[in-house]
Protein backbone atom coordinates (compact mmCIF):
# COMPACT_ATOMS: atom_id res chain seq x y z
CA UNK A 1 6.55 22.77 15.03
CA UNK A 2 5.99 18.98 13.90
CA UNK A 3 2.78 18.80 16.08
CA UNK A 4 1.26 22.13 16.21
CA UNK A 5 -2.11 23.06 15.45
CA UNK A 6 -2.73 25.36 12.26
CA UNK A 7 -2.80 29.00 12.94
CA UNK A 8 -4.73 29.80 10.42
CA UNK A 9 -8.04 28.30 8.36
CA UNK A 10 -6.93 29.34 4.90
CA UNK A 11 -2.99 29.15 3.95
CA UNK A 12 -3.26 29.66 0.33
CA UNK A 13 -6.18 31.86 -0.30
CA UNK A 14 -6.11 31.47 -4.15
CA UNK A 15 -6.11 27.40 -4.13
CA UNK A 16 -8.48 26.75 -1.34
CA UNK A 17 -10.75 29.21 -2.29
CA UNK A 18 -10.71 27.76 -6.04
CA UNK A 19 -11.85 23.98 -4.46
CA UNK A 20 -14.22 25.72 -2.06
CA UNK A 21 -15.72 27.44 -5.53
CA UNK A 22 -15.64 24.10 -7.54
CA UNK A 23 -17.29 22.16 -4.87
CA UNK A 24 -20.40 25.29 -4.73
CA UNK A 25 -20.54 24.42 -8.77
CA UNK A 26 -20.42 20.38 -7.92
CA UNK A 27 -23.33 20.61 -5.72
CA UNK A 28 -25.45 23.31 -7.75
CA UNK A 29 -24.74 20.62 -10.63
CA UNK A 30 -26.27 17.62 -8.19
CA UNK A 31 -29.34 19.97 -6.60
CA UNK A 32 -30.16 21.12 -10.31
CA UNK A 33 -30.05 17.17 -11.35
CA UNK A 34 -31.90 15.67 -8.21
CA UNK A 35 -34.77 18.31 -9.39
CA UNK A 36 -34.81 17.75 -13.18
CA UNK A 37 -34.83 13.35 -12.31
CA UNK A 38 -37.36 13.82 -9.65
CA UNK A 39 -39.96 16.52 -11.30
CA UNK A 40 -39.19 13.57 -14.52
CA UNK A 41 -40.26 10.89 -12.16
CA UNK A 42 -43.40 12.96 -10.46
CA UNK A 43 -44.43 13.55 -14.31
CA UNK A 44 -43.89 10.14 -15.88
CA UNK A 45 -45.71 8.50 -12.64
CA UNK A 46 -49.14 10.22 -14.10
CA UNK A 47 -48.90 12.66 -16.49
CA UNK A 48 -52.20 13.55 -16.19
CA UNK A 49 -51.96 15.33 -12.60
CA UNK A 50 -52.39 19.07 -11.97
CA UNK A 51 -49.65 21.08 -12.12
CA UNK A 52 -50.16 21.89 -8.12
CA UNK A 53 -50.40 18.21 -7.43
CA UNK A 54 -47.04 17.79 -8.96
CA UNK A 55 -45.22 20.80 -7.60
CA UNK A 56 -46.93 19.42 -3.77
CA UNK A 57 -45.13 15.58 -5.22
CA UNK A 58 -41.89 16.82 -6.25
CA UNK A 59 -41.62 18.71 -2.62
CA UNK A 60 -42.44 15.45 -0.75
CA UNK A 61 -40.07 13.77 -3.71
CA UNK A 62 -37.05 16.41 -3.88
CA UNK A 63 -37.24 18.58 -0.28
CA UNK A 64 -35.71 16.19 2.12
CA UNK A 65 -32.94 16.34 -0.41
CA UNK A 66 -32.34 19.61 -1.07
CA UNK A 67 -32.61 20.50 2.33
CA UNK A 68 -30.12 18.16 3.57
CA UNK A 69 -27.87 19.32 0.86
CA UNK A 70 -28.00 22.82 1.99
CA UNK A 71 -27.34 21.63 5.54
CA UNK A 72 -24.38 19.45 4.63
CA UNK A 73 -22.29 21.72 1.85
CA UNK A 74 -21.18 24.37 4.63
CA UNK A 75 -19.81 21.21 6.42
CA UNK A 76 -18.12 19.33 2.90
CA UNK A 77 -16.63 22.80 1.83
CA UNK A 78 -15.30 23.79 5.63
CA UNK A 79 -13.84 19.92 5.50
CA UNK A 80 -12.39 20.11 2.37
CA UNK A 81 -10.57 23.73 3.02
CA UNK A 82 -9.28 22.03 6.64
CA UNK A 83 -8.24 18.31 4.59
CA UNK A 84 -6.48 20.59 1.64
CA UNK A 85 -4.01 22.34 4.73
CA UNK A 86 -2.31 18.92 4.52
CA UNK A 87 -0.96 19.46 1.05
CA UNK A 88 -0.85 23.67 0.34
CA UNK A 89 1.13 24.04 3.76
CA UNK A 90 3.69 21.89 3.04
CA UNK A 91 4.05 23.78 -0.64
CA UNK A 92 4.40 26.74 0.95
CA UNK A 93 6.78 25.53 2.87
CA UNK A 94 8.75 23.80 0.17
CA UNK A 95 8.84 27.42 -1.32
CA UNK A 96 9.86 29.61 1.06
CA UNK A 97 12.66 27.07 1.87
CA UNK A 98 13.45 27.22 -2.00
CA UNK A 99 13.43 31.13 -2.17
CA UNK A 100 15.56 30.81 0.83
CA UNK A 101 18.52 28.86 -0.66
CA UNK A 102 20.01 31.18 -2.16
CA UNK A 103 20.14 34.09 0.19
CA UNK A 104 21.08 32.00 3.72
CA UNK A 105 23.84 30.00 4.73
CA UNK A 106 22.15 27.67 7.20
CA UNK A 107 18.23 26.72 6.94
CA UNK A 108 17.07 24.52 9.07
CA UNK A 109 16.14 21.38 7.85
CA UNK A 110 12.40 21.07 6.80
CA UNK A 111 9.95 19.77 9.16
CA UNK A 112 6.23 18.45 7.67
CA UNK A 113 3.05 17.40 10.73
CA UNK A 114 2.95 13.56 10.97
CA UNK A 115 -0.48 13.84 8.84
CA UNK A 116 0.76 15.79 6.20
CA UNK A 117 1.14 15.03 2.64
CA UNK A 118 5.03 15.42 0.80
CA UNK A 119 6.90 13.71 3.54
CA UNK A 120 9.01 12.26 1.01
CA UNK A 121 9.64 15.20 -0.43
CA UNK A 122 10.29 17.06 2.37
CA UNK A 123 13.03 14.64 3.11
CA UNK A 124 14.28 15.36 -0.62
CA UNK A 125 14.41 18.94 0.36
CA UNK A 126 16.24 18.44 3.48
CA UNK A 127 18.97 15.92 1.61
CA UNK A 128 19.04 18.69 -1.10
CA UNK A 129 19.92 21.13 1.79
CA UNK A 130 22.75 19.06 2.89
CA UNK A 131 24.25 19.07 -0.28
CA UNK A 132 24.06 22.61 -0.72
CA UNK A 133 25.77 23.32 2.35
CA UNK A 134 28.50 21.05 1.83
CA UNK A 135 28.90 22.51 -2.10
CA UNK A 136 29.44 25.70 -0.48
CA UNK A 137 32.29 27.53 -0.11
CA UNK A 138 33.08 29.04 3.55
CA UNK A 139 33.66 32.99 2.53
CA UNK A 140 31.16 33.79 0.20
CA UNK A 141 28.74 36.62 -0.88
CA UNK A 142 25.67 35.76 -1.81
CA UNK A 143 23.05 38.28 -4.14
CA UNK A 144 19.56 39.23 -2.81
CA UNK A 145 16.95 38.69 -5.07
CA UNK A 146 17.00 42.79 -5.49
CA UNK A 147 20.39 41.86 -6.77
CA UNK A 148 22.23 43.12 -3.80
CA UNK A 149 25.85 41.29 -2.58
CA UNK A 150 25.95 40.83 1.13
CA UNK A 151 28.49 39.04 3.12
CA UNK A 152 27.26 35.35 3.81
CA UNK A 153 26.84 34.62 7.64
């Protein structure tokens, strides 16, 4: 599992989706400033101008910005969803070991891909999983989290 490829694009909707919205903000924050500091530039440079000679400056000024802006934020936001994988899928992991715990008898000990973030907490997890098999007892029964007693494997 170590060195497989992601299934899927998005493993936590909620949190990727939040950066992917925060980064949208971040870059309608820089376009809006780029245009405010350039249309103050085209305006201090000679106040005097026509208002169509300074809207025909600020393009020539502002455009080749903007426009690579709007060609590069589908990239940043795809790049930033794909670089966040490295930290959600390991949560998620961490978690549905965790909700495990109490309900199995043997879990498997975690595994985290070689570029993912939390190793060293994955190898908390596992020690922690250890422990807890060692702590306990051979014949047990162990509650569902619906409350229900079933006979431990």
């Amino acid at each position: 599992m170590s060195r497989e490829k992601r299934r899927r694009f998005v493993v936590d909707k909620k949190l990727q989706w939040a950066l992917a919205r925060r980064l949208i903000l971040y870059w309608f924050l820089f376009v809006a400033g780029t245009c405010i500091y350039s249309l103050l530039l085209v305006y201090l440079a000679d106040p005097l101008t026509s208002l169509q000679e300074m809207k025909s400056q600020l393009m020539r000024c502002a455009g080749p910005i903007a426009l690579s802006s709007v060609v590069l934020i589908p990239v940043v936001i795809r790049d930033s969803i794909k670089f966040s994988q490295r930290f959600v899928g390991p949560i998620l992991r961490f978690q549905r070991v965790i909700q495990r715990v109490g309900i199995d008898r043997d879990i498997a000990p975690l595994k985290i891909r070689p570029r993912d973030f939390w190793k060293e907490c994955s190898q908390d997890i596992n020690a922690m999983l250890v422990r807890v098999a060692e702590l306990r007892p051979a014949d047990t029964k162990t509650e569902t989290p619906s409350g229900e007693l079933v006979e431990a494997s």
